[in-house]
PDB file of N, CA and C in Angstrom:
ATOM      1  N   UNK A   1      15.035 -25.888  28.887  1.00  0.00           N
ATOM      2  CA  UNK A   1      15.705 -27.055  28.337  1.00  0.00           C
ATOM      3  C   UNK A   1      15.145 -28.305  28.987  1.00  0.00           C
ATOM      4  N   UNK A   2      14.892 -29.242  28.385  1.00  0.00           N
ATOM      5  CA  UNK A   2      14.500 -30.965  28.900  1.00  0.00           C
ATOM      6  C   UNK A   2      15.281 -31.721  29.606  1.00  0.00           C
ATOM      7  N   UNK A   3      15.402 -32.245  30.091  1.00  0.00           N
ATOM      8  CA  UNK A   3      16.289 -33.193  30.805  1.00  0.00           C
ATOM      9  C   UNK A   3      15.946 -34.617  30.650  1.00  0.00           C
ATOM     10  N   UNK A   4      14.815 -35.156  29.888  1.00  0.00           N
ATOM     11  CA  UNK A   4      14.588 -36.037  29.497  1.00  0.00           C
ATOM     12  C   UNK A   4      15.571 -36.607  28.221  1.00  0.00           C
ATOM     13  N   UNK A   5      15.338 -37.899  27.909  1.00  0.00           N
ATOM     14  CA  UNK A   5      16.450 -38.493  27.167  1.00  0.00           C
ATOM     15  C   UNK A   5      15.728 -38.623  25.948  1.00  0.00           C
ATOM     16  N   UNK A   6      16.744 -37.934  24.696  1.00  0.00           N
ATOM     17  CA  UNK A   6      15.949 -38.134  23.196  1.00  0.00           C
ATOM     18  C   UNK A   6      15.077 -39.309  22.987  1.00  0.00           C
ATOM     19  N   UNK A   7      14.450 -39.226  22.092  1.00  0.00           N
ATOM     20  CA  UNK A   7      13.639 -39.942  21.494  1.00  0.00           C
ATOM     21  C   UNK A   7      14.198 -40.040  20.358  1.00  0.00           C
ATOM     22  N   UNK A   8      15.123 -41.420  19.952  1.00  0.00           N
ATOM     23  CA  UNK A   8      16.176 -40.981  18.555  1.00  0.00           C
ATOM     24  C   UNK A   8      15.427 -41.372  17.227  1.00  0.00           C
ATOM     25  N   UNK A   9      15.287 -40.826  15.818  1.00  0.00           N
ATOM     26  CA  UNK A   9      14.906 -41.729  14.977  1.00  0.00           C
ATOM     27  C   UNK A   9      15.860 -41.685  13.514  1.00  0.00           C
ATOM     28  N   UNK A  10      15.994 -42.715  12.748  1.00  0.00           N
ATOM     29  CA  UNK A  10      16.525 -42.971  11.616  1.00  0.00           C
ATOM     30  C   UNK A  10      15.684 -42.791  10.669  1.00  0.00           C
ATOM     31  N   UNK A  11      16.640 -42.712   9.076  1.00  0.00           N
ATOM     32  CA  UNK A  11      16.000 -42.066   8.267  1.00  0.00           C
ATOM     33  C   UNK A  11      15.195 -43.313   8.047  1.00  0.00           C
ATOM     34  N   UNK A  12      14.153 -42.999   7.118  1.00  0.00           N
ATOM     35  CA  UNK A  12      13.224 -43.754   6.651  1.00  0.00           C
ATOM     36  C   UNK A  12      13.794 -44.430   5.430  1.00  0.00           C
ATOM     37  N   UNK A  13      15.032 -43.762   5.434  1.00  0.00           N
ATOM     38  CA  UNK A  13      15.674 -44.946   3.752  1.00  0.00           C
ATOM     39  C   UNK A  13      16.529 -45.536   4.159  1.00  0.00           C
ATOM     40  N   UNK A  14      16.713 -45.814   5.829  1.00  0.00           N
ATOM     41  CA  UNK A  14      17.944 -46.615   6.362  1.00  0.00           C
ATOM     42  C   UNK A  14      17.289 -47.854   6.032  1.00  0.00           C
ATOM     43  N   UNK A  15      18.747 -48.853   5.386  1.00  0.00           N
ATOM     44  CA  UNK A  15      18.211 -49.945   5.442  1.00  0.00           C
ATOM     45  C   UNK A  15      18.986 -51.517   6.457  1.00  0.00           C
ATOM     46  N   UNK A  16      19.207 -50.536   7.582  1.00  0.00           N
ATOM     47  CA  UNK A  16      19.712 -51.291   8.808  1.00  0.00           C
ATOM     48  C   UNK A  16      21.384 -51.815   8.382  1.00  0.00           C
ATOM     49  N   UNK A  17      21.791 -51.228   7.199  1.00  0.00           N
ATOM     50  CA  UNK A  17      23.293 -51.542   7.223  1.00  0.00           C
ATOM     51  C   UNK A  17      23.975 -50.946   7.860  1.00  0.00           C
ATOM     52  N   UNK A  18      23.821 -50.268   8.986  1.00  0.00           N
ATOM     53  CA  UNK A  18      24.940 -49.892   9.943  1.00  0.00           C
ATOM     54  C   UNK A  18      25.668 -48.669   9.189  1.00  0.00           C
ATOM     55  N   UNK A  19      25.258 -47.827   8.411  1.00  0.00           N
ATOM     56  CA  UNK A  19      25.472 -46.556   8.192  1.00  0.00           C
ATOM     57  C   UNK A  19      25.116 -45.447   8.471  1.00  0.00           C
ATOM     58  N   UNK A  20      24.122 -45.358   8.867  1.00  0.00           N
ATOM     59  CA  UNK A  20      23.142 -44.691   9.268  1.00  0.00           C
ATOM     60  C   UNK A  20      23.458 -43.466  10.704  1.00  0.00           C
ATOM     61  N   UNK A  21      22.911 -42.362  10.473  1.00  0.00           N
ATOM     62  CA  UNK A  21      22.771 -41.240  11.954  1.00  0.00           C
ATOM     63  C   UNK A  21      21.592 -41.511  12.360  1.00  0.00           C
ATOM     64  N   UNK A  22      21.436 -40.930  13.915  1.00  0.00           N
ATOM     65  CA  UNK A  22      20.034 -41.202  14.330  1.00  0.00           C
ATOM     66  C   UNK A  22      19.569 -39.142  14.856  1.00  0.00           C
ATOM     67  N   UNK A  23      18.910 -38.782  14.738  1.00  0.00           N
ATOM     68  CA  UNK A  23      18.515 -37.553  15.483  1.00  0.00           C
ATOM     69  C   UNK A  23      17.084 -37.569  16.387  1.00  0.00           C
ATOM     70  N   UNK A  24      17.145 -36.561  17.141  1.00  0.00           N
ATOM     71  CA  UNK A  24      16.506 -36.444  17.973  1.00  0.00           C
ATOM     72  C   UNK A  24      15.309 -35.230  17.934  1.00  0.00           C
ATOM     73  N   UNK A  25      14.368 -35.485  17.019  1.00  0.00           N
ATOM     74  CA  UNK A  25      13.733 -33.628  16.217  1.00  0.00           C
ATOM     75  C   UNK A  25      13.209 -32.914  17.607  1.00  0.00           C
ATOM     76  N   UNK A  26      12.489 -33.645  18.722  1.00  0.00           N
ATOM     77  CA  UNK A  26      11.642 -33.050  19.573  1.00  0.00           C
ATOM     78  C   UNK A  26      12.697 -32.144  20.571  1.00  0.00           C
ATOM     79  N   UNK A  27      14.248 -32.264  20.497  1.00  0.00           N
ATOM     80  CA  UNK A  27      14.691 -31.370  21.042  1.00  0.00           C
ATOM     81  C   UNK A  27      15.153 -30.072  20.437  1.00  0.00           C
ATOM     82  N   UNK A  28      14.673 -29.858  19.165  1.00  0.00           N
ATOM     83  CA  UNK A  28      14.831 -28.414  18.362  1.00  0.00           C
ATOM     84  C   UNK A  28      13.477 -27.484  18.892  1.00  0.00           C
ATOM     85  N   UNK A  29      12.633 -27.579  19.299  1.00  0.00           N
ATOM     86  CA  UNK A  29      12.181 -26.147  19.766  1.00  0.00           C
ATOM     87  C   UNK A  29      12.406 -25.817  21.023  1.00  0.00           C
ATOM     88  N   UNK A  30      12.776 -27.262  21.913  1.00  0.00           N
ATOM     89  CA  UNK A  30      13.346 -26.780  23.476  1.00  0.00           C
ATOM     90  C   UNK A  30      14.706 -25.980  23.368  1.00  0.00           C
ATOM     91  N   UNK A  31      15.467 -26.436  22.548  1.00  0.00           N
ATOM     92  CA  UNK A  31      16.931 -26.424  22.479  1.00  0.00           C
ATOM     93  C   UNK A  31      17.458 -25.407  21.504  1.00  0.00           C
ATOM     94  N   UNK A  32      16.753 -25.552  20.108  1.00  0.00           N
ATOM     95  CA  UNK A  32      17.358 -24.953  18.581  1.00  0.00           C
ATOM     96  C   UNK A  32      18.722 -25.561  18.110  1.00  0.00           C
ATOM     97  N   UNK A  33      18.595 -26.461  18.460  1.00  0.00           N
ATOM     98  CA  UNK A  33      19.839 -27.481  18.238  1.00  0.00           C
ATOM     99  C   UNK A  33      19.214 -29.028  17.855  1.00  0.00           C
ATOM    100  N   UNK A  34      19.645 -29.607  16.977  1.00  0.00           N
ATOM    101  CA  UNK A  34      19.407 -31.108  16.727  1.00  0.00           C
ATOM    102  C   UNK A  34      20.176 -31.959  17.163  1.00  0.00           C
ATOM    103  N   UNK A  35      20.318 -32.696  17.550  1.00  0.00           N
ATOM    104  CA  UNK A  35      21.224 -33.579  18.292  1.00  0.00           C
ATOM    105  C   UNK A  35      21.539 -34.918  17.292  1.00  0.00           C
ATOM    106  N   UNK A  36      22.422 -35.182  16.857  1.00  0.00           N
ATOM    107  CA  UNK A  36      22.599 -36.059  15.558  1.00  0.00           C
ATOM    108  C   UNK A  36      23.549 -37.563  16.081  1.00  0.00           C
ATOM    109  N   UNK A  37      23.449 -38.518  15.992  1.00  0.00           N
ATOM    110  CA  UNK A  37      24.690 -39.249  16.639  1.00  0.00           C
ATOM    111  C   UNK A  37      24.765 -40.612  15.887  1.00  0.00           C
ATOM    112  N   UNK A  38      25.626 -41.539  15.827  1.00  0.00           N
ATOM    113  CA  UNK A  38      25.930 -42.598  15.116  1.00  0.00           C
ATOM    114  C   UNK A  38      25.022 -44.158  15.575  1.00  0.00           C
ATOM    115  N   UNK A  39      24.480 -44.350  14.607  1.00  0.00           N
ATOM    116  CA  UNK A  39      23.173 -45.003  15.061  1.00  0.00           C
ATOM    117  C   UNK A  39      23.701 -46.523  15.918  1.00  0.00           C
ATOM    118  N   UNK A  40      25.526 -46.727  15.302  1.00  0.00           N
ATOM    119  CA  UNK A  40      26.492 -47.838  15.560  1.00  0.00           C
ATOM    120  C   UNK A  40      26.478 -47.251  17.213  1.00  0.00           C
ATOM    121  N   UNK A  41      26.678 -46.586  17.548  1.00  0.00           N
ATOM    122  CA  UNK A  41      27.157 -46.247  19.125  1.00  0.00           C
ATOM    123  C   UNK A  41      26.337 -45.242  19.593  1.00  0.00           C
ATOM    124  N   UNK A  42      25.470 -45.872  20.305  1.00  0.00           N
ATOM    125  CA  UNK A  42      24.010 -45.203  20.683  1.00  0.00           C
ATOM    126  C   UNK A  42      24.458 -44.252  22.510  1.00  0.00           C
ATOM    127  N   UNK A  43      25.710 -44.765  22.348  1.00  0.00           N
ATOM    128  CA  UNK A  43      26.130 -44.463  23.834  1.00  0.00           C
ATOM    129  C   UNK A  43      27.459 -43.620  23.794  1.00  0.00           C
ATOM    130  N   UNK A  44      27.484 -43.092  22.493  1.00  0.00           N
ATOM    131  CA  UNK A  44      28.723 -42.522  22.163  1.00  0.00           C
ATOM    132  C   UNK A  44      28.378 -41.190  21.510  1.00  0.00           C
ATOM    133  N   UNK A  45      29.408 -40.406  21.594  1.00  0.00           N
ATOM    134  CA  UNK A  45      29.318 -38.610  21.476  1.00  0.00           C
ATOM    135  C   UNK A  45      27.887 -38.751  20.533  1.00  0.00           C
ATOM    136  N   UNK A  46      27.080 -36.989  21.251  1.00  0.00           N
ATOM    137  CA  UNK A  46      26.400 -36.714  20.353  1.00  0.00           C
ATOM    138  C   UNK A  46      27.099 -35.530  19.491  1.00  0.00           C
ATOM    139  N   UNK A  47      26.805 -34.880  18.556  1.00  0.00           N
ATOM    140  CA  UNK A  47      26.648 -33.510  17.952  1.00  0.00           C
ATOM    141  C   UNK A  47      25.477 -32.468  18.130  1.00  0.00           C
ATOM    142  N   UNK A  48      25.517 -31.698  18.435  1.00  0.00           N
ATOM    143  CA  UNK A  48      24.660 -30.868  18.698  1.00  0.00           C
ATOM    144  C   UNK A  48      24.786 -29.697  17.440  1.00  0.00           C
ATOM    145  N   UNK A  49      23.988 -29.707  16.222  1.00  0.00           N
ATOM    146  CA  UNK A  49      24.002 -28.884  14.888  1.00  0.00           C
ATOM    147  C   UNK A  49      22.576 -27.772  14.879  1.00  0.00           C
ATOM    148  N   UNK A  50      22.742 -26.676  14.928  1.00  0.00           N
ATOM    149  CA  UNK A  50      22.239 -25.364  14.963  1.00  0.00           C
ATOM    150  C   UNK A  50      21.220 -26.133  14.015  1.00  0.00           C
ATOM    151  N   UNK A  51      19.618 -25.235  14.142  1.00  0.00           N
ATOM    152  CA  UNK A  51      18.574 -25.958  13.797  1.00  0.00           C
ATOM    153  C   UNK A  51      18.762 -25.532  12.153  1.00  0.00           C
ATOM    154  N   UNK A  52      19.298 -24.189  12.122  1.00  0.00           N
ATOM    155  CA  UNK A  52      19.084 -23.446  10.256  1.00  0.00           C
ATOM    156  C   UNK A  52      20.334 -24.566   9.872  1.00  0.00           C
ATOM    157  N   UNK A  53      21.375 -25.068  10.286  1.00  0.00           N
ATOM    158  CA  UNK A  53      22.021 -25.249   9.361  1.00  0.00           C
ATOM    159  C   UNK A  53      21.717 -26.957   9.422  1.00  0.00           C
ATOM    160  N   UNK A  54      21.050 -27.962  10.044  1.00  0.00           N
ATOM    161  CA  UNK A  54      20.503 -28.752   9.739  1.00  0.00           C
ATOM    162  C   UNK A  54      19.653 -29.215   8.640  1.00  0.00           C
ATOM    163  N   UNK A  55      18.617 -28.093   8.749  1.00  0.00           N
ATOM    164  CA  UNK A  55      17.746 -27.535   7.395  1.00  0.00           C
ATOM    165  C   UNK A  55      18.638 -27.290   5.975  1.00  0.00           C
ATOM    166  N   UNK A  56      19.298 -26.635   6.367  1.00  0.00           N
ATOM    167  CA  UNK A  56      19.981 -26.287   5.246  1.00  0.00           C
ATOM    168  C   UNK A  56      20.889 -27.724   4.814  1.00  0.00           C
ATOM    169  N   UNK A  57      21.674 -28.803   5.287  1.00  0.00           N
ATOM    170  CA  UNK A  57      21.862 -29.826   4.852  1.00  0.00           C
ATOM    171  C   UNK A  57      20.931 -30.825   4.671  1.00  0.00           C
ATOM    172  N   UNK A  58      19.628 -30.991   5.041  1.00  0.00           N
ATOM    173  CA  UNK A  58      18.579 -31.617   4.469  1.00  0.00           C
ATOM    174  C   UNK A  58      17.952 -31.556   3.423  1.00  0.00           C
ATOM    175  N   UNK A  59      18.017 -29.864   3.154  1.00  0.00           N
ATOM    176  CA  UNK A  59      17.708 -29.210   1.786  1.00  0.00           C
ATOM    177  C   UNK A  59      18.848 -30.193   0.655  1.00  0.00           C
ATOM    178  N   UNK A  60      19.754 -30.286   1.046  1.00  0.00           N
ATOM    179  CA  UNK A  60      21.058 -29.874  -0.007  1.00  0.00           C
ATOM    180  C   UNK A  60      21.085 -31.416   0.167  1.00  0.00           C
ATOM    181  N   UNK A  61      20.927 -32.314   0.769  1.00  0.00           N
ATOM    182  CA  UNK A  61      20.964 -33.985   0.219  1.00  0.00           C
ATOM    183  C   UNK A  61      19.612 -34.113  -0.956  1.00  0.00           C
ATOM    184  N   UNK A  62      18.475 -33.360  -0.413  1.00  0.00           N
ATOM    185  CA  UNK A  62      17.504 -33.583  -1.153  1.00  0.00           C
ATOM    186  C   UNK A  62      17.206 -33.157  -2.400  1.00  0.00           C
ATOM    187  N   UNK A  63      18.272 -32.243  -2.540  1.00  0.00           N
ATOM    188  CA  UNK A  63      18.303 -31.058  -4.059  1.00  0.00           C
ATOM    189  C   UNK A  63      19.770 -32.327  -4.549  1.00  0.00           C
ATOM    190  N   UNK A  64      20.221 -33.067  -4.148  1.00  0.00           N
ATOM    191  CA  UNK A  64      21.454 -33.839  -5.243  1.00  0.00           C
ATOM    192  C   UNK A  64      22.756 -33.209  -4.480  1.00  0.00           C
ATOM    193  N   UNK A  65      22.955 -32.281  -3.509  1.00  0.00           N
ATOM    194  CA  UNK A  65      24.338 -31.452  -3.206  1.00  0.00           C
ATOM    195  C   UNK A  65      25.310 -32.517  -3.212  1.00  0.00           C
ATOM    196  N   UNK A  66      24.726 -33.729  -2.458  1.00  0.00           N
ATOM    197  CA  UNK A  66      25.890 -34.320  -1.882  1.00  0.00           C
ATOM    198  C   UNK A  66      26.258 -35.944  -2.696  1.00  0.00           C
ATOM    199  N   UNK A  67      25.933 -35.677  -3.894  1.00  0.00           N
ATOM    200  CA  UNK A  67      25.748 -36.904  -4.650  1.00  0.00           C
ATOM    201  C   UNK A  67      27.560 -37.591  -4.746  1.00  0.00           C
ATOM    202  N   UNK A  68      27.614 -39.386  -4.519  1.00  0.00           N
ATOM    203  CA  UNK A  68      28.847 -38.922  -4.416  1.00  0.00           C
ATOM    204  C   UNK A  68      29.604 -39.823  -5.809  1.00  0.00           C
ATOM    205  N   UNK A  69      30.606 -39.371  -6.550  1.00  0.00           N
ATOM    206  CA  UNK A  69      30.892 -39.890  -7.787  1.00  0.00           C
ATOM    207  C   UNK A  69      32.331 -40.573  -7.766  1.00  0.00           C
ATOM    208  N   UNK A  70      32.024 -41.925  -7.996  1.00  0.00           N
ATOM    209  CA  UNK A  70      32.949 -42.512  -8.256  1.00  0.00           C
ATOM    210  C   UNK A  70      33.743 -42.954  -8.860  1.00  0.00           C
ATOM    211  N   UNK A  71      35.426 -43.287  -8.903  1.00  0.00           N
ATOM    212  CA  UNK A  71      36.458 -43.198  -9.959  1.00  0.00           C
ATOM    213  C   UNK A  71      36.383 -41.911 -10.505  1.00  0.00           C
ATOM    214  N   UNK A  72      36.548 -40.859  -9.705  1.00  0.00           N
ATOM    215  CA  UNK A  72      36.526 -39.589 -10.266  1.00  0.00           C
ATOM    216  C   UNK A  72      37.527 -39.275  -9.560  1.00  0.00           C
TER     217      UNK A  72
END
């Protein structure tokens, strides 16, 4: 395991409105865990999400899973 401090990055379609997660990829082959956290509070809880099921919600924003519909 590292003891060094993530290297965080945002998505590439953030567009700095303060919605945004930040993750940390270079600690999934030390770890097998992604480390995910709120890009608003850089000093506040991380999550630590199992590497398959990360994948598997990256898949599933990118396939439409999480499209979200409104006045419904």
């Amino acid at each position: 395991m590292t003891t060094e401090s993530p290297r965080w990055f945002k998505s590439s379609y953030s567009n700095n409105g303060g919605t945004c997660v930040e993750w940390a990829p270079a600690y999934v082959s030390a770890t097998g865990v992604v480390p995910v956290r709120d890009s608003k509070d850089p000093s506040g809880p991380v999550l630590n999400v199992p590497a398959g099921a990360f994948a598997s919600f990256v898949a599933g924003v990118k396939a439409g899973e999480f499209v979200r519909t409104f006045g419904a």
